[in-house]
Protein backbone atom coordinates (compact mmCIF):
# COMPACT_ATOMS: atom_id res chain seq x y z
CA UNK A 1 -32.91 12.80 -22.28
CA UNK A 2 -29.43 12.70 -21.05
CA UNK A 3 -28.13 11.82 -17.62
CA UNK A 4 -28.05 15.70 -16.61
CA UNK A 5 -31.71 15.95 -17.24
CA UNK A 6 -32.81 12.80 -15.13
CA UNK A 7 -30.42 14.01 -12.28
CA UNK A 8 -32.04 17.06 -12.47
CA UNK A 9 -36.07 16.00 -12.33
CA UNK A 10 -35.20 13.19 -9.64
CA UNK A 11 -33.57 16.25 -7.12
CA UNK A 12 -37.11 18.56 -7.91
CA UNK A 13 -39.53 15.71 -7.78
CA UNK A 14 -37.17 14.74 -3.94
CA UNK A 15 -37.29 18.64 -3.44
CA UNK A 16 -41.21 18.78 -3.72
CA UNK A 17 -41.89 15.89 -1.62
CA UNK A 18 -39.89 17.27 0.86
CA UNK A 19 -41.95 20.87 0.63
CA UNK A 20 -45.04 18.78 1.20
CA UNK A 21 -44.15 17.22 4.19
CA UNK A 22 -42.26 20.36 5.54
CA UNK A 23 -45.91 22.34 5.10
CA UNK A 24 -48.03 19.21 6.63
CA UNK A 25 -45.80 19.09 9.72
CA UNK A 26 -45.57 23.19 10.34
CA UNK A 27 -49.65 23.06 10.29
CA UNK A 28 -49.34 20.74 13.08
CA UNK A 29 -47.15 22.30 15.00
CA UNK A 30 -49.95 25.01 14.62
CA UNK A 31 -53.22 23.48 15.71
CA UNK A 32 -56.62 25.21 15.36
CA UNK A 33 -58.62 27.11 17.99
CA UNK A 34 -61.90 26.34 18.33
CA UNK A 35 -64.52 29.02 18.37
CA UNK A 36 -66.82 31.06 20.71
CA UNK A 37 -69.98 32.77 20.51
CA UNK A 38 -68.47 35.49 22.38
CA UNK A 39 -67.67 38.55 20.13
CA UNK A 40 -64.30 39.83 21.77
CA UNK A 41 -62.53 36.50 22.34
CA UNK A 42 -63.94 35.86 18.94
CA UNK A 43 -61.51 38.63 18.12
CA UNK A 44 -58.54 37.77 19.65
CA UNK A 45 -58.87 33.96 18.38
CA UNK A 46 -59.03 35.61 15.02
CA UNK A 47 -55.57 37.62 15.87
CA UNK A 48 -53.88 34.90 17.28
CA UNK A 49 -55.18 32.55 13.74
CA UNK A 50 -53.65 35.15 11.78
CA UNK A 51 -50.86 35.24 13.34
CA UNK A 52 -50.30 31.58 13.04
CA UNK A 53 -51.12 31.70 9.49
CA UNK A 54 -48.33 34.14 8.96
CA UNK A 55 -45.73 32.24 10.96
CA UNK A 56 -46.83 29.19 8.87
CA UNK A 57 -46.16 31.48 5.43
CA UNK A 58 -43.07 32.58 6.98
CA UNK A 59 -42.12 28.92 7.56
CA UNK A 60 -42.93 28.23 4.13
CA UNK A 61 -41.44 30.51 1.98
CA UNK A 62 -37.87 30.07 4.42
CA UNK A 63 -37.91 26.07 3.34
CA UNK A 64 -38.29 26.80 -0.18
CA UNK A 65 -35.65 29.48 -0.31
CA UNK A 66 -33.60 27.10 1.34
CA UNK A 67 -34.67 24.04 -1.36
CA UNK A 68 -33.98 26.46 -3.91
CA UNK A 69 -30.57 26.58 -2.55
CA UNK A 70 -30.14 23.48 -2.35
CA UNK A 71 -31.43 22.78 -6.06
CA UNK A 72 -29.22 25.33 -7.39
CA UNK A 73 -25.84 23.92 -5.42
CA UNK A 74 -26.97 20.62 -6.89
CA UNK A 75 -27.02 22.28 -10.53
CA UNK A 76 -23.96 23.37 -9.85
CA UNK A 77 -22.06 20.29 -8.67
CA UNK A 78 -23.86 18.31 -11.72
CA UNK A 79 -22.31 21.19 -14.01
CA UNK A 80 -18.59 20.43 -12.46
CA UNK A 81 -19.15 16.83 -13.31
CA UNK A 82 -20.25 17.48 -16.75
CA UNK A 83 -23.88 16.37 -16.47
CA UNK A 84 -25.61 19.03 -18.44
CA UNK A 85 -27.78 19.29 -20.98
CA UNK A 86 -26.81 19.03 -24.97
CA UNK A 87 -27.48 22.45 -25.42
CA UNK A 88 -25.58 24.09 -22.17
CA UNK A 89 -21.97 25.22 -22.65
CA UNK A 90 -20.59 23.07 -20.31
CA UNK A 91 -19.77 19.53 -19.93
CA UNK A 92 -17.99 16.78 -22.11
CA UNK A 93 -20.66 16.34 -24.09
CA UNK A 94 -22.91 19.29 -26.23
CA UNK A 95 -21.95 20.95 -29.50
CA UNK A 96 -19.31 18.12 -30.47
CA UNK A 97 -22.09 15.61 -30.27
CA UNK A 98 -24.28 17.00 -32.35
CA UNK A 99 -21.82 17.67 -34.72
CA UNK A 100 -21.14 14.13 -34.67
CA UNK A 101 -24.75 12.92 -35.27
CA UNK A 102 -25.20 15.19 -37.79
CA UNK A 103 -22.17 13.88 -39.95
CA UNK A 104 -23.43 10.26 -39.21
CA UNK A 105 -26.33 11.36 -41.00
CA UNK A 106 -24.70 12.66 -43.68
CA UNK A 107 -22.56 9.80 -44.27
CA UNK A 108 -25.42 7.34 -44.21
CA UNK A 109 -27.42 9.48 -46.75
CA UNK A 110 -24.00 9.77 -49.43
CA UNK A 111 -24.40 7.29 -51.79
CA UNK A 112 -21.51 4.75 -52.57
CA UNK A 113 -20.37 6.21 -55.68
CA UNK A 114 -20.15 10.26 -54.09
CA UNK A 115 -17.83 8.31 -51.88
CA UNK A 116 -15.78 6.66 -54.21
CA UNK A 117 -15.17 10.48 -56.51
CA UNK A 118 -13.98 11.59 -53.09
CA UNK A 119 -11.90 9.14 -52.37
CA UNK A 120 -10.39 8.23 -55.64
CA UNK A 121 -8.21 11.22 -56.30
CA UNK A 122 -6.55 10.85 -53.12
CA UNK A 123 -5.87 7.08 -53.60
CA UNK A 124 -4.54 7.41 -57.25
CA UNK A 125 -1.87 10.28 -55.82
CA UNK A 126 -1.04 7.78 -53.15
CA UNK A 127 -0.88 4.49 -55.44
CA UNK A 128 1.58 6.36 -57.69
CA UNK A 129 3.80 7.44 -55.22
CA UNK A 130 4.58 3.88 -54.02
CA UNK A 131 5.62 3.14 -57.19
CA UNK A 132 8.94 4.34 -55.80
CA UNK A 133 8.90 1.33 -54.23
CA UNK A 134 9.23 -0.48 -57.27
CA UNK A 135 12.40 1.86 -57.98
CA UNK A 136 13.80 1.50 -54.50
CA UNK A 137 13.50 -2.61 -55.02
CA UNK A 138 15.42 -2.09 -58.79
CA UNK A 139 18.02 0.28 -57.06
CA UNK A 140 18.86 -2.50 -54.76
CA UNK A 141 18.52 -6.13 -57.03
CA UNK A 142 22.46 -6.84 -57.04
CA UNK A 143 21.99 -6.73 -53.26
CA UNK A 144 19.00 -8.78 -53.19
CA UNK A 145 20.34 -10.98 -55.76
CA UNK A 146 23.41 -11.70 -53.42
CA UNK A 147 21.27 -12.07 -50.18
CA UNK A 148 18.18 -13.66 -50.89
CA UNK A 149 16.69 -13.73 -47.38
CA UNK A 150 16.50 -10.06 -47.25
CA UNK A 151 13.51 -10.47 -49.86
CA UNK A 152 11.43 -12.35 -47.38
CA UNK A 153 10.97 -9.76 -44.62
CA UNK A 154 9.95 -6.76 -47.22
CA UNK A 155 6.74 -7.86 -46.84
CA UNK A 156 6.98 -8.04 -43.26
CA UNK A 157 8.59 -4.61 -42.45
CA UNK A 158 6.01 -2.91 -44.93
CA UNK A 159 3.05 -4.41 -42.78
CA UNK A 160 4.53 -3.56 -39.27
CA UNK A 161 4.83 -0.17 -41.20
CA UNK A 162 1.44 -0.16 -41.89
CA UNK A 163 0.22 -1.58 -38.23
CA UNK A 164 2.39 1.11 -36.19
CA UNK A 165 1.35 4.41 -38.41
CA UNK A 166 -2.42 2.89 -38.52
CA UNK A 167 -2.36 2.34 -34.70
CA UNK A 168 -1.12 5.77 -34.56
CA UNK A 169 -3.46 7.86 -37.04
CA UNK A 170 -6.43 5.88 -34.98
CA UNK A 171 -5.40 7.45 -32.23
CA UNK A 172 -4.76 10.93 -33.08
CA UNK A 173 -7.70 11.21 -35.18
CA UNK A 174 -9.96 9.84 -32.03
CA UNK A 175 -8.13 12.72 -29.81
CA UNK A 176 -8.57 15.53 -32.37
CA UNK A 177 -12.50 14.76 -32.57
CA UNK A 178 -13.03 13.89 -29.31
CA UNK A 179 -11.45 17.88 -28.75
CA UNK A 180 -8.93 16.35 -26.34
CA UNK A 181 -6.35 17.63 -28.11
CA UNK A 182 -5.84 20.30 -30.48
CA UNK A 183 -3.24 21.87 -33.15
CA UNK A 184 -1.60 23.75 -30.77
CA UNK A 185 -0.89 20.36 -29.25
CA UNK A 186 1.06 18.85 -32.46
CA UNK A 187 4.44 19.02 -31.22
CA UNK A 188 3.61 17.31 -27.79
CA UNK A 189 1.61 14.15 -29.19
CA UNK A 190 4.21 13.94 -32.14
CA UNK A 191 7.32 14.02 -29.85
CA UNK A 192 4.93 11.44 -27.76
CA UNK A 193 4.29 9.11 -30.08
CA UNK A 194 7.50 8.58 -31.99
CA UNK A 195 9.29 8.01 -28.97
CA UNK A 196 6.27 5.26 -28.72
CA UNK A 197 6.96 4.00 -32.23
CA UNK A 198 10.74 3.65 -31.19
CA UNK A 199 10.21 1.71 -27.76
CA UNK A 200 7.70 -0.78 -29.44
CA UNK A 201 10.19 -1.24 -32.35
CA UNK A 202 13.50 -1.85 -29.93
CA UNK A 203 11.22 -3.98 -28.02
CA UNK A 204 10.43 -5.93 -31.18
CA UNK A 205 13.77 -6.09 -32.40
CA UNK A 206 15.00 -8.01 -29.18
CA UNK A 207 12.51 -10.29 -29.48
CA UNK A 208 12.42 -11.28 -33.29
CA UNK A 209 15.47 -10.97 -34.31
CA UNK A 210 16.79 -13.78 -32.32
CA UNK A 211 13.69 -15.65 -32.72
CA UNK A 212 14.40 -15.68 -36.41
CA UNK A 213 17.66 -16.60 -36.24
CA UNK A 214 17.59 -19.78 -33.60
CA UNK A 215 13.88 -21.03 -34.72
CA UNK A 216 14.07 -20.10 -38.23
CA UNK A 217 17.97 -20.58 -39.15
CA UNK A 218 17.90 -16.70 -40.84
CA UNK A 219 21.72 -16.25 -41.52
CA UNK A 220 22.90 -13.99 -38.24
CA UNK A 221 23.74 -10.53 -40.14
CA UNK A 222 20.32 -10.45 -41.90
CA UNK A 223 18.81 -11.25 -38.27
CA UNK A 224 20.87 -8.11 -37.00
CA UNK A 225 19.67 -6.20 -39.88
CA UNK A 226 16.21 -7.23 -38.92
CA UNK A 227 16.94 -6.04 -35.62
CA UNK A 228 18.11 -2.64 -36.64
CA UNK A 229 15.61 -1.95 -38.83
CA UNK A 230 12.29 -2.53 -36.94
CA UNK A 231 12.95 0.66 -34.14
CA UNK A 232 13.28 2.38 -37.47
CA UNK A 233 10.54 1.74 -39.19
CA UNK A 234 8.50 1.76 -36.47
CA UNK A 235 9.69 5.42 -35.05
CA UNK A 236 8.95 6.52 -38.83
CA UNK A 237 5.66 5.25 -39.01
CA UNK A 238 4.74 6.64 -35.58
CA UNK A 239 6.32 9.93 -36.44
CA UNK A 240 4.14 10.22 -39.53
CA UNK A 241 0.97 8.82 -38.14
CA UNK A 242 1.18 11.58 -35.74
CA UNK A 243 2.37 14.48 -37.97
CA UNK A 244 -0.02 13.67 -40.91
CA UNK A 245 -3.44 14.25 -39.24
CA UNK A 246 -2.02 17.35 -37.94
CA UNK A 247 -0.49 18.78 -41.35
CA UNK A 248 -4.20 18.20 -42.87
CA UNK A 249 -5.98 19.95 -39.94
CA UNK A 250 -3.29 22.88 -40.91
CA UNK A 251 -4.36 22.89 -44.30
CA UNK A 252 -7.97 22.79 -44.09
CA UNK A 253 -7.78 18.89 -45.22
CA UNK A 254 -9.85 15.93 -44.11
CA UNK A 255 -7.69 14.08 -42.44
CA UNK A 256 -10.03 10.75 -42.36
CA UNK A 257 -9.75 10.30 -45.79
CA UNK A 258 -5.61 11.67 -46.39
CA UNK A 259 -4.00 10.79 -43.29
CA UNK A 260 -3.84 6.63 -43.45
CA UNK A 261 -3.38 6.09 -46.80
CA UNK A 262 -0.54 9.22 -47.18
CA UNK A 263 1.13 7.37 -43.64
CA UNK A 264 0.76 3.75 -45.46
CA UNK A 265 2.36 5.30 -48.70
CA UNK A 266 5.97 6.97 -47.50
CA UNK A 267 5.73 4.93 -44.34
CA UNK A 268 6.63 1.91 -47.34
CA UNK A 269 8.75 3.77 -49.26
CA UNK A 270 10.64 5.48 -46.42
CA UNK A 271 10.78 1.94 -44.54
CA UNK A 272 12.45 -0.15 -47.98
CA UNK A 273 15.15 2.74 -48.48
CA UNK A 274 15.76 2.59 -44.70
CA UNK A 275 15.98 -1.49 -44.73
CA UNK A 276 18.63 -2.01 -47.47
CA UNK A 277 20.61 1.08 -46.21
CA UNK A 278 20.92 -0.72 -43.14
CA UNK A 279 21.85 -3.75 -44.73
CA UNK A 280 24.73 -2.48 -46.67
CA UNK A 281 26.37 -1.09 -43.77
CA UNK A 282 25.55 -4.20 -41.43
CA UNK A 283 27.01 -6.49 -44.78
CA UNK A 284 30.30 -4.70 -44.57
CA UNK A 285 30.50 -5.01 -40.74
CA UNK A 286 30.30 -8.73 -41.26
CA UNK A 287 32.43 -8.58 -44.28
CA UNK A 288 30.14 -9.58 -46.67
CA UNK A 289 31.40 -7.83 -49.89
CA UNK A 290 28.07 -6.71 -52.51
């Protein structure tokens, strides 16, 4: 029973009390007349008993068209704050919930392995496509070779990557089944959350790159590179961890099972291309020749 429901049979059980003592105290307003032996004011006792009887009906059925009134401007206040029933067509609750305790179910009953052949096809596409990471890495070993502390934030970058888009595709995927927001709403939350992704990376790029400079004695150009690249990366990974969940909505995808591991996949390769680009043209502002 949900809260709608107990609102609801608290205000009738109130609303029948209060019909019970309306009736006791209109029956004493209206006392009885005792009776006579005498035929004709026998008679007119009856009338004027009648007559109070009516007035007492009368009394009656005006307090419970006026409870009923009552009850149904209560239903209707209850409706504007969204306590109603499962099945009613209002509220933030109804459809979308059983929906959602219906794929619970389902989930619990798939065995492991009918989750593994979905998943796997997916996960090979993506594991192959990072090998361009691999390239990306052999595309740049003369620069790597030359400045060896650029190696030890790849890890690093690839995991604040991986953080930012992850942080991201939670949150759009929560919206999207929560109905908050909706495809028609894609260009809003993406614009949204890449300008997100680009604050939290400038705000992250004041603060570490000096840190690993003074604390850690990084060499200052690969600190500024540091520096550049982290607004980057993170803007990228924020842009994608919005756009993704989107795209698979658009193409009749399940975006649960596509949208982290595609973000996780060019968020890495996009971020490594991005990071030595920036460090060639930070090297030559310093004068570094590679």
């Amino acid at each position: 029973m949900d809260r709608g429901q107990r609102h609801m049979r608290l205000f009738s059980l109130f609303a029948g009390v209060f019909l019970v003592l309306e009736s006791s105290e209109a029956l004493k307003r209206f006392p009885t007349i005792p009776s006579s032996s005498s035929s004709s004011p026998a008679n007119m006792l009856g009338k004027k008993s009648s007559q109070s009887e009516s007035a007492v009906l009368s009394e009656l059925k005006e307090t419970i068209r006026k409870q009923a009134a009552h009850i149904e401007d209560l239903n209707a206040q209850l409706k504007q704050n969204g306590f109603v029933s499962r099945g009613g067509s209002a509220g933030h609750h109804g459809s979308s919930d059983t929906a959602s305790a219906d794929e619970l179910a389902l989930y619990l009953s798939k065995p492991f392995y009918s989750l593994a052949r979905h998943r796997v096809g997916w996960l090979s596409f993506f594991l192959f496509s990072l090998s361009g990471t691999a390239f990306i890495v052999h595309s740049f070993e003369k620069t790597l070779e030359r400045q060896l502390e650029l190696a030890y934030f790849v890890p690093l970058l690839a995991g604040h990557g991986g953080n930012t888009g992850g942080q991201t595709v939670g949150t759009v995927l929560s919206a999207i089944s929560s109905g908050a927001v909706r495809l028609q709403d894609a260009p809003k939350v993406i614009l949204k959350e890449a300008l997100s992704g680009l604050s939290v990376g400038l705000t992250l790029g004041m603060v570490f790159g000096p840190i690993i400079h003074y604390f850690l004695g990084i060499s200052s150009h690969v600190s500024v590179v540091i520096m550049c690249t982290l607004p980057l990366v993170s803007t990228i990974a924020a842009t994608l961890g919005s756009t993704i969940p989107f795209g698979c909505l658009a193409l009749g995808l399940d975006p649960s099972v596509i949208a982290a591991p595609a973000m996780t996949s060019f968020v890495d390769v996009s971020g490594l291309m991005s990071y030595f680009l920036i460090a060639n043209q930070i090297f030559r502002l310093f004068g570094i020749d590679l």
